[in-house]
C-alpha atoms as a PDB file:
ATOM      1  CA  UNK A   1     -21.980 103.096  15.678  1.00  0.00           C
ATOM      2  CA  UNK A   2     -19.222 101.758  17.939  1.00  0.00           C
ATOM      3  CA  UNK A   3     -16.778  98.993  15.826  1.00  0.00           C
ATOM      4  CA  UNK A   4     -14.610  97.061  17.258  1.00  0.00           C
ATOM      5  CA  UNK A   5     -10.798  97.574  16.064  1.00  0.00           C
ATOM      6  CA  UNK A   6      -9.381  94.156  16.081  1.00  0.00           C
ATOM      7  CA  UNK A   7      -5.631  93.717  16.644  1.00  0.00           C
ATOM      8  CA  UNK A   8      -2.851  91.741  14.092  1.00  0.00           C
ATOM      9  CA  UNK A   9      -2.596  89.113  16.843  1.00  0.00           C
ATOM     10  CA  UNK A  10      -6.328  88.410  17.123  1.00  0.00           C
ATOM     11  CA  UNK A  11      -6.106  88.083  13.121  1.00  0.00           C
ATOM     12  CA  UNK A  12      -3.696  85.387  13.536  1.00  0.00           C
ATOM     13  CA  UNK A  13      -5.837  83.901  16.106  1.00  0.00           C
ATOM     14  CA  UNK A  14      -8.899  83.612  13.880  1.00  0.00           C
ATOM     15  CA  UNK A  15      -6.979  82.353  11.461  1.00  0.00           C
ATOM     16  CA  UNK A  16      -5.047  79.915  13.209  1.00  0.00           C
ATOM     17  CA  UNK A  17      -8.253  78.723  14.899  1.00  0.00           C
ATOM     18  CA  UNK A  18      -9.418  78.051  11.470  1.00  0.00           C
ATOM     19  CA  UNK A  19      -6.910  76.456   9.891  1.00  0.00           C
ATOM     20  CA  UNK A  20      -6.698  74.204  12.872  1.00  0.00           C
ATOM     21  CA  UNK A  21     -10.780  73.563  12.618  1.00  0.00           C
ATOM     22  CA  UNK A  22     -10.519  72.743   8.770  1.00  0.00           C
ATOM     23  CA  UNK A  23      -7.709  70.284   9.155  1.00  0.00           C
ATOM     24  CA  UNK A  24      -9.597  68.354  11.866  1.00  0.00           C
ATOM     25  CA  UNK A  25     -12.617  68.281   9.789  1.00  0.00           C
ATOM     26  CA  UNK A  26     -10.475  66.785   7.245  1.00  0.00           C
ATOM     27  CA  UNK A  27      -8.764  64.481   9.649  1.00  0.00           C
ATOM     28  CA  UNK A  28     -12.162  63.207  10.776  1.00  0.00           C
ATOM     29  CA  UNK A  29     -13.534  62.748   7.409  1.00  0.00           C
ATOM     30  CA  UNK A  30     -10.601  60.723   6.347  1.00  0.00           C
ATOM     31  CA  UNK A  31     -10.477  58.739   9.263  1.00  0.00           C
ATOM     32  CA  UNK A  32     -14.793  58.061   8.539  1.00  0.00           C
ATOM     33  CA  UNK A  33     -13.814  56.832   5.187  1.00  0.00           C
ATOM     34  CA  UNK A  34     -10.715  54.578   6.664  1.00  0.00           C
ATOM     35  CA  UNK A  35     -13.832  53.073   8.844  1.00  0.00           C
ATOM     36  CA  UNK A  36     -16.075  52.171   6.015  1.00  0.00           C
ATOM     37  CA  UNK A  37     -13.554  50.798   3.899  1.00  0.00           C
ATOM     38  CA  UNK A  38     -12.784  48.395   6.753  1.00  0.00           C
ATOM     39  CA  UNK A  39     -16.472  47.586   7.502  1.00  0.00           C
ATOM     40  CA  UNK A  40     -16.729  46.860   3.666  1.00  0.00           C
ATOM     41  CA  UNK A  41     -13.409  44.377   3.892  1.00  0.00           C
ATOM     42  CA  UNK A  42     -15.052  42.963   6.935  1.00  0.00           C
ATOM     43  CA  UNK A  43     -18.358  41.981   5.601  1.00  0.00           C
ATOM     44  CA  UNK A  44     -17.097  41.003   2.546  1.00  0.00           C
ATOM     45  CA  UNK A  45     -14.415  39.078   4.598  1.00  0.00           C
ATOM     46  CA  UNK A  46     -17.514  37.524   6.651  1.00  0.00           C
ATOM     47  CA  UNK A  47     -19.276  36.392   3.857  1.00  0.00           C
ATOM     48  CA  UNK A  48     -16.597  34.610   2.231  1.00  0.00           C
ATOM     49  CA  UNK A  49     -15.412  33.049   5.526  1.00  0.00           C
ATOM     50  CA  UNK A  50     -19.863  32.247   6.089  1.00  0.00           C
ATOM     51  CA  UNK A  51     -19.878  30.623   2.139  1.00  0.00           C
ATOM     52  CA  UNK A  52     -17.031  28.976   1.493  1.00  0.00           C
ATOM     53  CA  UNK A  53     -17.929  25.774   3.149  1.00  0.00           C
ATOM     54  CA  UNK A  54     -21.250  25.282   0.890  1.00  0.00           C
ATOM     55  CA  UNK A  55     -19.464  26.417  -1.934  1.00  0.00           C
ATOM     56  CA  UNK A  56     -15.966  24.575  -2.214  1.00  0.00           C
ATOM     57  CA  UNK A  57     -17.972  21.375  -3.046  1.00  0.00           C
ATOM     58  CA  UNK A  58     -19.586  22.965  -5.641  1.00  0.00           C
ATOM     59  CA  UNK A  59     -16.290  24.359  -6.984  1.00  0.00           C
ATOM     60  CA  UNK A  60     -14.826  21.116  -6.361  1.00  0.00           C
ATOM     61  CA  UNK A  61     -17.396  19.319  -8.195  1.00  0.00           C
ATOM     62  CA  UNK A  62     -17.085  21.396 -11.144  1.00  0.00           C
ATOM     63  CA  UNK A  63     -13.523  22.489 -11.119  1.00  0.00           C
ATOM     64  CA  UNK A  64     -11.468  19.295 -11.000  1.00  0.00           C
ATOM     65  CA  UNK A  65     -11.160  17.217 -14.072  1.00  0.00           C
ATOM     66  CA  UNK A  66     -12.611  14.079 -13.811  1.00  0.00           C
ATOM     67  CA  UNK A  67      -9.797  10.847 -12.964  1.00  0.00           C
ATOM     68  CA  UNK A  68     -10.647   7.554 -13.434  1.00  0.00           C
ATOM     69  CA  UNK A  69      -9.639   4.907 -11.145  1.00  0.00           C
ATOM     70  CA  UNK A  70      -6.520   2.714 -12.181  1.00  0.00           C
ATOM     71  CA  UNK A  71      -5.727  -0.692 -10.793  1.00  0.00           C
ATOM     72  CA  UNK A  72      -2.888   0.717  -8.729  1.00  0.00           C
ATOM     73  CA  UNK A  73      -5.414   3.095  -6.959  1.00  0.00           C
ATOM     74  CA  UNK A  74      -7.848   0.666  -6.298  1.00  0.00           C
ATOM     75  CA  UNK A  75      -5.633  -1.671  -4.503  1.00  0.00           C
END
């Protein structure tokens, strides 16, 4: 059987290669999460911006005390 003797600098190489293969894995698995945390602040963003007209008179309705009318505001 023939084996191949491999050389310090070829070491290095692997292991640089590597190194350099794990931190862009990690790069593009933080940078997928930075994308779905946005898409979640988006639609969440949408649906509040989508809602809020129907639901301000409801909170209006509900929310503000109720104020008579005095003479001065009726004139």
């Amino acid at each position: 059987q023939h084996y191949k003797s491999i050389t310090f600098i070829e070491k290095i190489a692997m292991s640089i290669s590597s190194e350099a293969t794990l931190k862009s894995d990690a790069a593009s698995r933080k940078r997928r999460k930075l994308w779905l945390g946005a898409g979640f602040v988006g639609c969440i963003a949408g649906s509040i911006a989508f809602a809020g007209p129907f639901l301000t008179p409801v909170l209006r309705k509900h929310c503000l005390p109720y104020l008579p009318a005095t003479e001065n505001t009726v004139l």
